[in-house]
C-alpha atoms as a PDB file:
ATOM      1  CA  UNK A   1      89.646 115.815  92.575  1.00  0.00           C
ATOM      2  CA  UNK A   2      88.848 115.829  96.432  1.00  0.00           C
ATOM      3  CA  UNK A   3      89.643 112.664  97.887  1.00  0.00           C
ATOM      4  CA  UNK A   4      89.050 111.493 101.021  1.00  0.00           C
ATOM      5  CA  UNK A   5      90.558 108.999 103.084  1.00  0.00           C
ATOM      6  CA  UNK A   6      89.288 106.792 105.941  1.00  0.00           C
ATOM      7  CA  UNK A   7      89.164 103.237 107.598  1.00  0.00           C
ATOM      8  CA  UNK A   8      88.176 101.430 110.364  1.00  0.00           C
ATOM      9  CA  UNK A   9      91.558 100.195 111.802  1.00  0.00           C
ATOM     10  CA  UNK A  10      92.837 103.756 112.898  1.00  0.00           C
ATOM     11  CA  UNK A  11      94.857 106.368 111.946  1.00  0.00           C
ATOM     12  CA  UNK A  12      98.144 104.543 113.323  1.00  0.00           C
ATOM     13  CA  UNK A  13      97.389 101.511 110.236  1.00  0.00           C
ATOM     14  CA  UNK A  14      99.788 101.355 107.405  1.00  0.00           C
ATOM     15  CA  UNK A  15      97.089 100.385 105.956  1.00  0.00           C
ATOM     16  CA  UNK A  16      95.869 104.124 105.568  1.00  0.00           C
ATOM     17  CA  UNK A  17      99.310 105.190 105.096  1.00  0.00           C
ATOM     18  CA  UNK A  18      99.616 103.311 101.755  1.00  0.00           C
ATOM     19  CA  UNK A  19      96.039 104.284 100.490  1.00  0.00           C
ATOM     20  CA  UNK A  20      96.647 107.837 100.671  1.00  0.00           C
ATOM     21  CA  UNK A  21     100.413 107.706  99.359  1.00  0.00           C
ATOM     22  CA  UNK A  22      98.664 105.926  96.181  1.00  0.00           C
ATOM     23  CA  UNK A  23      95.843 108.570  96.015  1.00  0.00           C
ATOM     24  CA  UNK A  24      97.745 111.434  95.981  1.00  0.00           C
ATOM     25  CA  UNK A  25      98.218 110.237  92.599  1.00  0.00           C
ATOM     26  CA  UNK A  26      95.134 111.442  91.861  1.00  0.00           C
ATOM     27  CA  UNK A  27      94.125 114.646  93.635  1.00  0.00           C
ATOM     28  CA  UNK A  28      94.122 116.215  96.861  1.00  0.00           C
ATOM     29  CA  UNK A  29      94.180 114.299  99.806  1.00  0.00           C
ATOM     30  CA  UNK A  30      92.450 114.445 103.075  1.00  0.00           C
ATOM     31  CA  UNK A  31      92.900 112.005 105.739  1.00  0.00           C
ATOM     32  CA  UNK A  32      90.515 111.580 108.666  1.00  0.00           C
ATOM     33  CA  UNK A  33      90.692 108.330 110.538  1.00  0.00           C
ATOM     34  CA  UNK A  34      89.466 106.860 113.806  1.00  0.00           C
ATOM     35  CA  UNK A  35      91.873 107.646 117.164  1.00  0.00           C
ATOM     36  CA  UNK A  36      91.377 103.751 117.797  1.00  0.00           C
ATOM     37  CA  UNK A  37      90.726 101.012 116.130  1.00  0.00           C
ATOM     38  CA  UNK A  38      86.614 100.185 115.022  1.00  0.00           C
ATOM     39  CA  UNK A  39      86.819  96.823 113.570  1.00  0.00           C
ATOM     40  CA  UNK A  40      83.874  95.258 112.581  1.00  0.00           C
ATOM     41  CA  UNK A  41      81.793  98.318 113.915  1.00  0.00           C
ATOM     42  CA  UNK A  42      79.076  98.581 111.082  1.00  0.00           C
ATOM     43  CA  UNK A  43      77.609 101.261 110.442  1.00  0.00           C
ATOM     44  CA  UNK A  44      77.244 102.694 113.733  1.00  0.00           C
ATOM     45  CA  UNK A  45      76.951 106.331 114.161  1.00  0.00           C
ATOM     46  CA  UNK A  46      77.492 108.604 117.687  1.00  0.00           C
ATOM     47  CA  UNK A  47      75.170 110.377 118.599  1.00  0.00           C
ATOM     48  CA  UNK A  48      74.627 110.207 122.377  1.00  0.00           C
ATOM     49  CA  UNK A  49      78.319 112.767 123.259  1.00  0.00           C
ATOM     50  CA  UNK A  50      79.785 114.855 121.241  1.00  0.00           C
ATOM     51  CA  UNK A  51      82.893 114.399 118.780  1.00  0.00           C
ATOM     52  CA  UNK A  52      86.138 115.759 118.845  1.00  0.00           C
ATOM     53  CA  UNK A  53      88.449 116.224 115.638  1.00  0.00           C
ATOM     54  CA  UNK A  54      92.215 116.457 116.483  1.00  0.00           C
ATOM     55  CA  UNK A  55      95.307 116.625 114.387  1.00  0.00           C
ATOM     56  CA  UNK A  56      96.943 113.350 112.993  1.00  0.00           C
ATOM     57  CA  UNK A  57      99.495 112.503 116.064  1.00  0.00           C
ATOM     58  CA  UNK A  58     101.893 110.866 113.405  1.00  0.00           C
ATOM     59  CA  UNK A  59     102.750 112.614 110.182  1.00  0.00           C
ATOM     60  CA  UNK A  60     101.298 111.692 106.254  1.00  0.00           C
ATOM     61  CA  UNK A  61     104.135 113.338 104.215  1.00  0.00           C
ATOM     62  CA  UNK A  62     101.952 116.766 102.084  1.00  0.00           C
ATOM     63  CA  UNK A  63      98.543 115.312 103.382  1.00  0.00           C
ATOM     64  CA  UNK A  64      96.246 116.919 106.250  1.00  0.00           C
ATOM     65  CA  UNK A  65      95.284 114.326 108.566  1.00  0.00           C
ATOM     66  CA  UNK A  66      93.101 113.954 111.474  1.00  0.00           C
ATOM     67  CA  UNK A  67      91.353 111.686 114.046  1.00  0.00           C
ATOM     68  CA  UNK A  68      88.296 111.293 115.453  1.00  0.00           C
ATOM     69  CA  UNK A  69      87.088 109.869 118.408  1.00  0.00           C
ATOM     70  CA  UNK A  70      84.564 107.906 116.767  1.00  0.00           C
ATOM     71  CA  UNK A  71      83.433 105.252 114.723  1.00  0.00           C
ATOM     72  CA  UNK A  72      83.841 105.113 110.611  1.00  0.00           C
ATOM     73  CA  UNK A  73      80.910 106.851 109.423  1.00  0.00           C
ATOM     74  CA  UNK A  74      81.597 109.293 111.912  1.00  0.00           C
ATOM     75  CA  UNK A  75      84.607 110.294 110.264  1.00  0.00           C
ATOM     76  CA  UNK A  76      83.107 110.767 107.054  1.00  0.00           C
ATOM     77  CA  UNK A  77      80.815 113.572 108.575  1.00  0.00           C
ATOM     78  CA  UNK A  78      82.949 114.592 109.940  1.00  0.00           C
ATOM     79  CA  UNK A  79      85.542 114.868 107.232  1.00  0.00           C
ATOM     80  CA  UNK A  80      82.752 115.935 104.647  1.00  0.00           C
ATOM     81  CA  UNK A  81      81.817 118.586 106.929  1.00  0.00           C
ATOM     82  CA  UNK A  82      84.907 120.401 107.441  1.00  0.00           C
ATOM     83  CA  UNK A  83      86.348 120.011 104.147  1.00  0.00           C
ATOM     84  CA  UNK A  84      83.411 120.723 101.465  1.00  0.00           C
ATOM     85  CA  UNK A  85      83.359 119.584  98.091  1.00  0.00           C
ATOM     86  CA  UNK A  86      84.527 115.748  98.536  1.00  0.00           C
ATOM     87  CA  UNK A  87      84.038 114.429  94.702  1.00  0.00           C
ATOM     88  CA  UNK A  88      85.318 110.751  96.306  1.00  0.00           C
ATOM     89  CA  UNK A  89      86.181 108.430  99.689  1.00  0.00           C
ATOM     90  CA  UNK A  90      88.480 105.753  99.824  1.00  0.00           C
ATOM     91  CA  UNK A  91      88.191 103.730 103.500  1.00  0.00           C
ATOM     92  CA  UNK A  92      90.986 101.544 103.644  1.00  0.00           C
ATOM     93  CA  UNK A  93      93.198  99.670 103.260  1.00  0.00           C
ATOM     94  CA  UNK A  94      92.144  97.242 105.962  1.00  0.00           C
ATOM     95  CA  UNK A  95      93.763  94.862 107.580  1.00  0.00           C
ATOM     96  CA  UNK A  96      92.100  91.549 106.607  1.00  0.00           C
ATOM     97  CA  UNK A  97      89.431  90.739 104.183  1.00  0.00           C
ATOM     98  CA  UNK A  98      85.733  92.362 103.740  1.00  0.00           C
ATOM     99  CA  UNK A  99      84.321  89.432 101.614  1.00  0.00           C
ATOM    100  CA  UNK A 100      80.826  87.564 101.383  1.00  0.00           C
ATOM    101  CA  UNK A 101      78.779  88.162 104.589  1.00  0.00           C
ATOM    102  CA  UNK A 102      81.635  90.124 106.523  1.00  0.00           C
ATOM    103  CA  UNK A 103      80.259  93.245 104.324  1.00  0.00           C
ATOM    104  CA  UNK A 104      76.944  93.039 107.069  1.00  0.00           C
ATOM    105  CA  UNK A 105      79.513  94.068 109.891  1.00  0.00           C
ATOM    106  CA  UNK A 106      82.315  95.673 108.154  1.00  0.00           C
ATOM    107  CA  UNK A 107      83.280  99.638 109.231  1.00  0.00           C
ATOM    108  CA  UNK A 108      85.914  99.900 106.358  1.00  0.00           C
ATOM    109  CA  UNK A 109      82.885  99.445 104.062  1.00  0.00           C
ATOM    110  CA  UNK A 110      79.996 101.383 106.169  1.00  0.00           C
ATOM    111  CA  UNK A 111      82.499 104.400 105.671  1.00  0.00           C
ATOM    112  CA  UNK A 112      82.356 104.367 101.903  1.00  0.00           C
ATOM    113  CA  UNK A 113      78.048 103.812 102.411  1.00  0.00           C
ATOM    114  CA  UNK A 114      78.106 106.713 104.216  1.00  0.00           C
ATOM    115  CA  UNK A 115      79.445 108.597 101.644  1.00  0.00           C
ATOM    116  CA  UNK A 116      77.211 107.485  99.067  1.00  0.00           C
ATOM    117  CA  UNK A 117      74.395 108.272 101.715  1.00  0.00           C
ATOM    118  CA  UNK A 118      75.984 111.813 101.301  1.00  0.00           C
ATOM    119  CA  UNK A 119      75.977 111.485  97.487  1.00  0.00           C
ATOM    120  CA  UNK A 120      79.084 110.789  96.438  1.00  0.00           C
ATOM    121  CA  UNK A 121      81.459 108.005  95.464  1.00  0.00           C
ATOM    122  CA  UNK A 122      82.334 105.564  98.329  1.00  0.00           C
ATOM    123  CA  UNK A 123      85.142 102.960  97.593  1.00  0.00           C
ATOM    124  CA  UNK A 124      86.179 100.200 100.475  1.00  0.00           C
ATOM    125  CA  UNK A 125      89.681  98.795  99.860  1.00  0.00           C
ATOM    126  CA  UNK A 126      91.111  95.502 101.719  1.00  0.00           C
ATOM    127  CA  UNK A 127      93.630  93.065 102.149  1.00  0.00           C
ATOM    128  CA  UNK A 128      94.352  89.552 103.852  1.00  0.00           C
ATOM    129  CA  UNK A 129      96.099  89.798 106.970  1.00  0.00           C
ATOM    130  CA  UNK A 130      98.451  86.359 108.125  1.00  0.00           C
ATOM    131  CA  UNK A 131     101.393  86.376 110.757  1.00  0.00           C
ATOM    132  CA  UNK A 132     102.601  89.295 109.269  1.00  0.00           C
ATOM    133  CA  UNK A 133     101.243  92.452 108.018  1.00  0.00           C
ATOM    134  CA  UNK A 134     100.436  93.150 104.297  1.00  0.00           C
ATOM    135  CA  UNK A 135     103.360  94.048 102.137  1.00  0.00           C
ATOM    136  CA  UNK A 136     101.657  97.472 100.841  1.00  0.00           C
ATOM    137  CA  UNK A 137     104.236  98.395  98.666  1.00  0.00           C
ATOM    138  CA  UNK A 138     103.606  95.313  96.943  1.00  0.00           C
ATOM    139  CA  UNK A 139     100.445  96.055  96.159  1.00  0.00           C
ATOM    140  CA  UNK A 140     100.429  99.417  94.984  1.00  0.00           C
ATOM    141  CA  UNK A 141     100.735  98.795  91.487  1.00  0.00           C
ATOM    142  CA  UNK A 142      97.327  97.603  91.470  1.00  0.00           C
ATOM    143  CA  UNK A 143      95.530 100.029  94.210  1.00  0.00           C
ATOM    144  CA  UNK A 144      96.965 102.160  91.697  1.00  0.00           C
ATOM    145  CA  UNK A 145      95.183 100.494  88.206  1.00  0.00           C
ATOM    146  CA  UNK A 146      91.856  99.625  90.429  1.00  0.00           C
ATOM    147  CA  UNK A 147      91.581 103.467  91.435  1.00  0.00           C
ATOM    148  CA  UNK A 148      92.640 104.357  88.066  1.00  0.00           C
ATOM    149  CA  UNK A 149      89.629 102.301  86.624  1.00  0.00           C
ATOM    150  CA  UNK A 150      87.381 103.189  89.328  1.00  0.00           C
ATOM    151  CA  UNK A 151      87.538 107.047  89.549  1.00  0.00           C
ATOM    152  CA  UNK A 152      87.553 107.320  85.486  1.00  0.00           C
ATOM    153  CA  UNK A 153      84.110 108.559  85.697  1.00  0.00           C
ATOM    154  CA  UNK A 154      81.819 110.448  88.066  1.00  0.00           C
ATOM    155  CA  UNK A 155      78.613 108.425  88.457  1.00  0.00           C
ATOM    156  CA  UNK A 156      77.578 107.958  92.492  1.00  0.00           C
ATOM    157  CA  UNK A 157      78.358 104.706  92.972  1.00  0.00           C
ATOM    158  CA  UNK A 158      79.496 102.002  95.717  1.00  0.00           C
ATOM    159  CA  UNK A 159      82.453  99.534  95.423  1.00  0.00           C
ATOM    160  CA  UNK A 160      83.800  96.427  97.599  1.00  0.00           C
ATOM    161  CA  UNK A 161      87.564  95.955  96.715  1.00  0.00           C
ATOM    162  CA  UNK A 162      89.482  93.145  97.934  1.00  0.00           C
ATOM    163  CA  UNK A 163      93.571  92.463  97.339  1.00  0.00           C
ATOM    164  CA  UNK A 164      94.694  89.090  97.195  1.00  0.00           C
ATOM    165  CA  UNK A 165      98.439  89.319  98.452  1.00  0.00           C
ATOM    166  CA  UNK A 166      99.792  88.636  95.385  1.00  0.00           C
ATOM    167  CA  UNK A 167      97.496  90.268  92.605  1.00  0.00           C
ATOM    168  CA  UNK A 168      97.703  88.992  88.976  1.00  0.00           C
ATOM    169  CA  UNK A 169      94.550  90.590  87.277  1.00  0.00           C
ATOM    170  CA  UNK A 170      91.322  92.486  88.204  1.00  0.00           C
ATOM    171  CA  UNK A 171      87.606  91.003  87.627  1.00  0.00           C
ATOM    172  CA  UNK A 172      84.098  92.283  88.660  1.00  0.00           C
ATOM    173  CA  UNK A 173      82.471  90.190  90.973  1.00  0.00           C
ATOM    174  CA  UNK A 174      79.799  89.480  92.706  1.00  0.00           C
ATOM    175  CA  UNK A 175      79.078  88.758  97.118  1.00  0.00           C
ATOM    176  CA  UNK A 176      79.663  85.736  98.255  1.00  0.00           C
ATOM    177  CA  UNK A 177      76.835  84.635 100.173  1.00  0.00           C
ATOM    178  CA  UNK A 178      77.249  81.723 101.980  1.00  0.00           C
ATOM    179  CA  UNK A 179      75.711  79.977 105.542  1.00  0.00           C
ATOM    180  CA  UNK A 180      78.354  79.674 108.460  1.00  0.00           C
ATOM    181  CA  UNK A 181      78.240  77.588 111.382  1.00  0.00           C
ATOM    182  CA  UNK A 182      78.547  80.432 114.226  1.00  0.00           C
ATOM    183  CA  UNK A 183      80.989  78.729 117.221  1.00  0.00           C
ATOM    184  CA  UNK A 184      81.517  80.453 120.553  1.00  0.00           C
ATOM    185  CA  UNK A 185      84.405  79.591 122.364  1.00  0.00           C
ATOM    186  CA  UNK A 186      84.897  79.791 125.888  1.00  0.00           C
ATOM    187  CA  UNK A 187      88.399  80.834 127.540  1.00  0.00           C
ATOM    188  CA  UNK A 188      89.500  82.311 130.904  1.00  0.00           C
ATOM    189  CA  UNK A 189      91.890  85.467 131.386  1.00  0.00           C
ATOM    190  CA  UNK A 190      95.050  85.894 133.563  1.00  0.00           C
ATOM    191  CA  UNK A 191      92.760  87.056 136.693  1.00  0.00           C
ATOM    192  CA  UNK A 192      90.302  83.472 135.834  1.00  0.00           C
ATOM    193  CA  UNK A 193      87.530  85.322 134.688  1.00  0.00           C
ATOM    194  CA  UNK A 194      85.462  83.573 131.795  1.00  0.00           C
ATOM    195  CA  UNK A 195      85.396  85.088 128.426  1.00  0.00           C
ATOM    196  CA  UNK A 196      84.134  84.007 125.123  1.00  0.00           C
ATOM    197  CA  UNK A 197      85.502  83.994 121.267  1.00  0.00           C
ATOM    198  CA  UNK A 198      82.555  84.149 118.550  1.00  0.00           C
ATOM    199  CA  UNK A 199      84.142  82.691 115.534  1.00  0.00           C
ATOM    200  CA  UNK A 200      82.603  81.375 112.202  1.00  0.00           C
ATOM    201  CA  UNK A 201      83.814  78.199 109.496  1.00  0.00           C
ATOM    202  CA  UNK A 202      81.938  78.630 106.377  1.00  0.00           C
ATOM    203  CA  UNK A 203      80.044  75.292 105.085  1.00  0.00           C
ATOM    204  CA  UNK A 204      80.258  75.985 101.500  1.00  0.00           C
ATOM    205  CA  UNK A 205      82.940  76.689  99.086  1.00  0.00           C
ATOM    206  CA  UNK A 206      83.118  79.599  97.266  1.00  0.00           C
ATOM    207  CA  UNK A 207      81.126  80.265  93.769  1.00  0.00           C
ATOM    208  CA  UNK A 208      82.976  80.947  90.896  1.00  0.00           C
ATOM    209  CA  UNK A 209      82.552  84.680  90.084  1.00  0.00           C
ATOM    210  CA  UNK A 210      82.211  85.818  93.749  1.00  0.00           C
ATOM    211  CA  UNK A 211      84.558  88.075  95.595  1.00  0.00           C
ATOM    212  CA  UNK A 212      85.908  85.088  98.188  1.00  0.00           C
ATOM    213  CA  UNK A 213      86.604  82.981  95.024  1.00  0.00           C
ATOM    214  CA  UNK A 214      88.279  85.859  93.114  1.00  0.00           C
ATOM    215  CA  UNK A 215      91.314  86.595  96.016  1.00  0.00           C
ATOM    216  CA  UNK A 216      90.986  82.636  96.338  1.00  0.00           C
ATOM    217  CA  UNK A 217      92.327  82.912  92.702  1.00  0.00           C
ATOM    218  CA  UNK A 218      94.969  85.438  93.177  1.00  0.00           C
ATOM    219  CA  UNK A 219      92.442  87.962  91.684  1.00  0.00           C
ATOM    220  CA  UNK A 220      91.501  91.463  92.401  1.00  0.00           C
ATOM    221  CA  UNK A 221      87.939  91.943  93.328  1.00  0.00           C
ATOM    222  CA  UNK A 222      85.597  94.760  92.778  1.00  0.00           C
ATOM    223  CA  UNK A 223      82.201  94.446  93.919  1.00  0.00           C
ATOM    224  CA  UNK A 224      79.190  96.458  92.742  1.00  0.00           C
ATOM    225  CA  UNK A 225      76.780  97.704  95.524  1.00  0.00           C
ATOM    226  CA  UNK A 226      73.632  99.430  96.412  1.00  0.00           C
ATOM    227  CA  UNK A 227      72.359 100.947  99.103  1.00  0.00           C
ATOM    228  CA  UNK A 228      68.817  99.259  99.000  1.00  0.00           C
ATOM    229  CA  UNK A 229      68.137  96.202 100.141  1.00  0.00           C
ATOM    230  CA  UNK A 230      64.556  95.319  98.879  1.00  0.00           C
ATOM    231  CA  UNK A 231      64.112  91.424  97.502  1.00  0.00           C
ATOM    232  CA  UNK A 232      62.791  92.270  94.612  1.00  0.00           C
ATOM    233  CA  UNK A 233      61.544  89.007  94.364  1.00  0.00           C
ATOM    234  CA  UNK A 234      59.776  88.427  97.627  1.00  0.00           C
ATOM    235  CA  UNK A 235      58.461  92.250  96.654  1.00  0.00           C
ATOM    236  CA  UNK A 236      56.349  90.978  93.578  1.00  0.00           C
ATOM    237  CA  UNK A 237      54.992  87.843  94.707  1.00  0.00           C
ATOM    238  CA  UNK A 238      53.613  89.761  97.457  1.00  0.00           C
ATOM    239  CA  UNK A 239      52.333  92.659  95.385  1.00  0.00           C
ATOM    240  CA  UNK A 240      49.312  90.248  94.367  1.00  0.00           C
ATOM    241  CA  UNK A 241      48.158  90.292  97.791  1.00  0.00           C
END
């Protein structure tokens, strides 16, 4: 099996580090990553300059890694492009959560999209982040059993995977959606120039069976996806028209 491996947080993250260590596991690894950081960068794509693809300034022990000077989805082009016959991409681990409505905004999870836009298996993998970072190691036991259940078969499909930090089981799930009170706040830098924080506080608590109530729960979540967003609903009442 091809596998390869992205994120949004850069190719200096441990998070990345500890994704491919665990995949190698399971086939041949490929690592191409962002030369920055691209938090909460979508699914943007470049296409006004041209990209470059470098080697991997710091070293993945028996993996071939690279950066790109772009955003996620650019570096699964990219990667798909250079190395043919991808049967899989990871993008993660990242560093904090991609639950509920952060999926609308989230680059570790546009990365796995765009492969599935490609036709094949996209998986997004993430993890709290507090005061300190993630203890990986602790959680590779179960990156290990979710990729283990996940990559069993070969269907095209799309998966949301959240770690809480201290696993205890795995469950299916479904998004959280939920309505948040959107909050700017104002600050001023070191030179007294205004700038602004957006921030959000969610007004409701989370469903049972969602992914935010899941890692609430110490659980693993997977969440099934699709790439089209019709309302069904809203789609036949209108038919009659």
């Amino acid at each position: 099996m091809r596998i390869l491996v992205t994120n949004d947080d850069g190719i200096y993250s441990p998070g990345i580090a500890a994704l491919a260590k665990v995949a190698k596991n399971f086939g041949e690894v490929r690592v191409v990553a962002p030369d920055v950081e691209q938090s909460s960068m979508g699914h943007a794509v470049t296409h006004s300059r041209p990209l470059g693809y470098k080697k991997s300034p710091i070293e993945f022990p028996d993996i071939e890694a690279h950066r790109v000077n772009g955003t996620p989805a650019d570096c699964v082009a990219m990667g798909m492009h250079l190395w043919k016959n991808v049967d899989v991409v990871l993008s993660g681990i990242n560093m904090g959560p991609n639950l509920g409505n952060s999926m609308w905004h989230s680059g570790t999870l546009a990365a796995a999209k765009q492969a599935v836009l490609f036709g094949v298996k996209g998986i997004a993998l993430s993890t709290p982040v507090g005061k300190d970072e993630p203890d990986f190691e602790h959680l590779e036991t179960y990156v290990a059993k979710t990729l283990e259940l996940l990559l069993k078969n070969k269907e095209l499909a799309l998966y949301n995977v959240n770690f809480p930090p201290d696993p205890t089981d795995i469950v299916w799930t479904r998004q959280s959606v939920r309505l948040y009170d959107g909050t700017i706040v104002p600050g001023t830098d070191p030179l007294g120039r205004k700038h602004y924080w957006f921030t959000v506080t969610p007004l409701e608590p989370a469903e049972e069976g969602t992914d935010r109530w899941a890692v609430e729960n110490n659980m693993v979540s997977i969440t099934p996806l699709r790439l089209d967003l019709t309302d069904e609903k809203i789609l036949k009442d209108k038919s009659h028209f």
